[in-house]
C-alpha atoms as a PDB file:
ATOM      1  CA  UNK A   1     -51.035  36.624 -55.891  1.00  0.00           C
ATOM      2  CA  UNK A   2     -49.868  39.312 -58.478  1.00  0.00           C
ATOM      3  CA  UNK A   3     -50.832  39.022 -61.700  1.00  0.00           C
ATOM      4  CA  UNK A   4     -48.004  38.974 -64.268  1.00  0.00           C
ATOM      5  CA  UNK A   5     -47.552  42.629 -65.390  1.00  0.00           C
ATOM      6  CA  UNK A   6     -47.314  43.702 -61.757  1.00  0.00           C
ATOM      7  CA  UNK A   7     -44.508  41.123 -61.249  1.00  0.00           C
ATOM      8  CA  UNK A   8     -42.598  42.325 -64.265  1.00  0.00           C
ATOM      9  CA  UNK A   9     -43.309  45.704 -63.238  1.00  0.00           C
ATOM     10  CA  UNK A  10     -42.065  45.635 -59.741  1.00  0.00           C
ATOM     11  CA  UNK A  11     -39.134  43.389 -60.671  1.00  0.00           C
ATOM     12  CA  UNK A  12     -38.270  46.828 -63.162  1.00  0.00           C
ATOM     13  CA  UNK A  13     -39.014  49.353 -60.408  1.00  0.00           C
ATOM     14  CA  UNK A  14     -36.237  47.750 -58.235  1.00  0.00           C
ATOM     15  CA  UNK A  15     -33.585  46.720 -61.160  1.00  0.00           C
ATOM     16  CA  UNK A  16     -34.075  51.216 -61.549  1.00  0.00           C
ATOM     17  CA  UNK A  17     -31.771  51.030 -58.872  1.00  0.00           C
ATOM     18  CA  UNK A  18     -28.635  49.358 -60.390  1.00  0.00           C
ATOM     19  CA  UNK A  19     -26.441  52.097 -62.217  1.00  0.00           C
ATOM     20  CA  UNK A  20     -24.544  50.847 -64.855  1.00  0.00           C
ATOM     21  CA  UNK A  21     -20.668  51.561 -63.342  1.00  0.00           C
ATOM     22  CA  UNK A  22     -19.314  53.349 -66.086  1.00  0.00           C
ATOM     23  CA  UNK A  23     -22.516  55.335 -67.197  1.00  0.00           C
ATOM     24  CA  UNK A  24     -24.122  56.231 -64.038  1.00  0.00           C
ATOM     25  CA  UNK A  25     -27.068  55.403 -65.419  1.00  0.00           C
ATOM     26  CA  UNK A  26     -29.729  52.502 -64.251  1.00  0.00           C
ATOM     27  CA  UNK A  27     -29.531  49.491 -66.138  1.00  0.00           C
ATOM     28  CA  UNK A  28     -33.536  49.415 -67.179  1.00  0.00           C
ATOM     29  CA  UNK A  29     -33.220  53.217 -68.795  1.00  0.00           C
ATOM     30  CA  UNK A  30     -30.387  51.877 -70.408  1.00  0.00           C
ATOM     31  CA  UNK A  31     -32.382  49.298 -71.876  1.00  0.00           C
ATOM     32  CA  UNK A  32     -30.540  46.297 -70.569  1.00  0.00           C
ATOM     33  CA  UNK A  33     -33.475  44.332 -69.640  1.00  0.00           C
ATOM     34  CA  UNK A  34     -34.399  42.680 -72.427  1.00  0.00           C
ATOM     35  CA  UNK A  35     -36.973  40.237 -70.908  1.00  0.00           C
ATOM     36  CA  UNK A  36     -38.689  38.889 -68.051  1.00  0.00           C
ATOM     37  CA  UNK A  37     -40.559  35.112 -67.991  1.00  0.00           C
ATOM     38  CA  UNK A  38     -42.514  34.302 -65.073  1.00  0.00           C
ATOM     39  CA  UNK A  39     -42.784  30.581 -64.233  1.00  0.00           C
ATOM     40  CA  UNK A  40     -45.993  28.658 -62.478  1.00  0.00           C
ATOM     41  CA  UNK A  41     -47.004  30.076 -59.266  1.00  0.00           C
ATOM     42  CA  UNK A  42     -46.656  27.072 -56.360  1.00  0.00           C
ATOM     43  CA  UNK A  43     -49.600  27.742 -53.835  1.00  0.00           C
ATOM     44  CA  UNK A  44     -47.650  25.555 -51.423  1.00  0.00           C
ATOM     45  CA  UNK A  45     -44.723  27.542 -51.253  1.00  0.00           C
ATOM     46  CA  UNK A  46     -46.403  31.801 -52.398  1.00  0.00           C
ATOM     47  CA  UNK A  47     -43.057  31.712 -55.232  1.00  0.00           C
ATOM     48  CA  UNK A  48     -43.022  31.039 -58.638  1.00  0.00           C
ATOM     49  CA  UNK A  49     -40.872  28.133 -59.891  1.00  0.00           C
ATOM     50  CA  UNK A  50     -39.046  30.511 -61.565  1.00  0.00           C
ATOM     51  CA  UNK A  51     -38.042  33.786 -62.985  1.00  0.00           C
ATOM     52  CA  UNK A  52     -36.011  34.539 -65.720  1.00  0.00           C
ATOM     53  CA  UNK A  53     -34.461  37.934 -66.475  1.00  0.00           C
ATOM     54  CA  UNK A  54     -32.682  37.898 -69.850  1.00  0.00           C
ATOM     55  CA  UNK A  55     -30.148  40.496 -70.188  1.00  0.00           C
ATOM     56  CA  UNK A  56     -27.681  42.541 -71.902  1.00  0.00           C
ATOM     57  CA  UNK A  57     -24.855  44.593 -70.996  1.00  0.00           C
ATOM     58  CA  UNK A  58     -23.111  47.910 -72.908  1.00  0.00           C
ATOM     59  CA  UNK A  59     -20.658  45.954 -74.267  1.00  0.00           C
ATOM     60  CA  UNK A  60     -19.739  41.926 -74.301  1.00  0.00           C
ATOM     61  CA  UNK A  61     -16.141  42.865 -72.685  1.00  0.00           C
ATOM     62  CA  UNK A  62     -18.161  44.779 -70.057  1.00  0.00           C
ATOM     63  CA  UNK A  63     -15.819  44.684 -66.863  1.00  0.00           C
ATOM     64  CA  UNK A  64     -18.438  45.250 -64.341  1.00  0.00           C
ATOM     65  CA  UNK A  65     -20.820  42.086 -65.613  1.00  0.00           C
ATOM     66  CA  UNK A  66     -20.603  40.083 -62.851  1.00  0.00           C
ATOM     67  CA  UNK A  67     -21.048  42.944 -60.029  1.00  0.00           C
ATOM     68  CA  UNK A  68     -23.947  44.191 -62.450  1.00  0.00           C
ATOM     69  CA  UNK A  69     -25.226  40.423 -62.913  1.00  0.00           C
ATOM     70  CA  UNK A  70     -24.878  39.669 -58.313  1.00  0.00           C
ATOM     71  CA  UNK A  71     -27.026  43.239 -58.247  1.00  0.00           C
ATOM     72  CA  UNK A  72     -29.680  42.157 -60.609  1.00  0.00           C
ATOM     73  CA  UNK A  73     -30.183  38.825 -58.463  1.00  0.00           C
ATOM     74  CA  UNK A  74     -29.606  40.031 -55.375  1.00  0.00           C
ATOM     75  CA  UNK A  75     -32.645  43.107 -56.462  1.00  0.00           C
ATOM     76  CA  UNK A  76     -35.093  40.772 -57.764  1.00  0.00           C
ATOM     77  CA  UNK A  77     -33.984  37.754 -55.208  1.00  0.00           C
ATOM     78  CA  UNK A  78     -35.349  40.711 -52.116  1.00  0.00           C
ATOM     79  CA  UNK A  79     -39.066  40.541 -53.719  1.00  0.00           C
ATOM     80  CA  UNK A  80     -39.404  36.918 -52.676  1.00  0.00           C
ATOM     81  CA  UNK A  81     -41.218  36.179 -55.913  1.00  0.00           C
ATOM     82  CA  UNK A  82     -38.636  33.216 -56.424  1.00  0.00           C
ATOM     83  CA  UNK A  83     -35.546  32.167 -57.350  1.00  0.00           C
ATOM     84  CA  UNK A  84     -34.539  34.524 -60.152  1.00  0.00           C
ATOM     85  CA  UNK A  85     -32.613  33.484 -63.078  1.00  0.00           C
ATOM     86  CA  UNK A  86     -30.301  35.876 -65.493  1.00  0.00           C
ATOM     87  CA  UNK A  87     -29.352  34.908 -68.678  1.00  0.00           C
ATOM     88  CA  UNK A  88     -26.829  37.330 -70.743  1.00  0.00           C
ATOM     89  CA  UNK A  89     -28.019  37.950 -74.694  1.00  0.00           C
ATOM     90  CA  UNK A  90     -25.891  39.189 -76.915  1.00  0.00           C
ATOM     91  CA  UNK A  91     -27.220  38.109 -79.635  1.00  0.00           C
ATOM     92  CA  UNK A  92     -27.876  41.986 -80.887  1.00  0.00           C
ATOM     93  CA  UNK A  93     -25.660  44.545 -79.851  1.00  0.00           C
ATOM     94  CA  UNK A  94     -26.427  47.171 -77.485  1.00  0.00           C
ATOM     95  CA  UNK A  95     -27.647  50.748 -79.087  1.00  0.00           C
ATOM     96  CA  UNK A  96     -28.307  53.154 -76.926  1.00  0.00           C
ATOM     97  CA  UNK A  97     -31.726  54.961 -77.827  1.00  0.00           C
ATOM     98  CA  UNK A  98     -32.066  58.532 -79.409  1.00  0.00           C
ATOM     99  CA  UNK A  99     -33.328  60.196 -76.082  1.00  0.00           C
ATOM    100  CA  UNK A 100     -30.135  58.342 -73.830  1.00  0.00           C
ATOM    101  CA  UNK A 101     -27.351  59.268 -76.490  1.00  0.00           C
ATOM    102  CA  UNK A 102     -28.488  62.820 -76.546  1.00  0.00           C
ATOM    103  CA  UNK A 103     -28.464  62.457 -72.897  1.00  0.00           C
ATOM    104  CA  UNK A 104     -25.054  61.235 -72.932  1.00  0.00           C
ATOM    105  CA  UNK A 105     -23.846  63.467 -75.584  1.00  0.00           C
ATOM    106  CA  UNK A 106     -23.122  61.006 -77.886  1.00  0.00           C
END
């Protein structure tokens, strides 16, 4: 069994590999992720009882959410922690950081 931090951790190393459609740039750099819970772990069954990733996206009209939303279960889903849950937040905007608009020229 994992502890926690490795969970979270691999569950980011694999969501690296979802671009964001328009940007062409992964959905964790872009700092869409905006947190991971971790339920109990079952013994009987090696899963957790859940996982929840809660989510943003660029913008609330985003036309790619529900490809980008299949990819981010489908990603997580292939680790076999357990079923994985995503929530969208936009309860704050999205701002891109300093170092991604200077990367995007912006």
């Amino acid at each position: 069994m994992l502890e926690e931090k490795e969970i979270k951790q691999k569950i980011l190393e694999i969501l690296k590999g979802i671009p964001d459609p328009e940007l062409g740039i992964d959905i964790v750099s872009l700092g869409l992720i905006k947190k991971i819970e971790i339920g109990e772990y079952l013994e009987e069954f090696k899963v957790y009882d859940f996982i929840k990733i809660t989510m943003t996206l660029t913008s609330v009209m985003c036309p790619f959410a529900d490809k980008i939303i299949e990819d981010v279960e489908l990603k997580a889903n292939s680790l076999n922690f357990g079923e994985i849950q995503v929530d969208l937040d936009f309860s704050e905007p999205w701002e891109p950081s300093e170092e991604l608009r200077m990367q995007l020229g912006i």
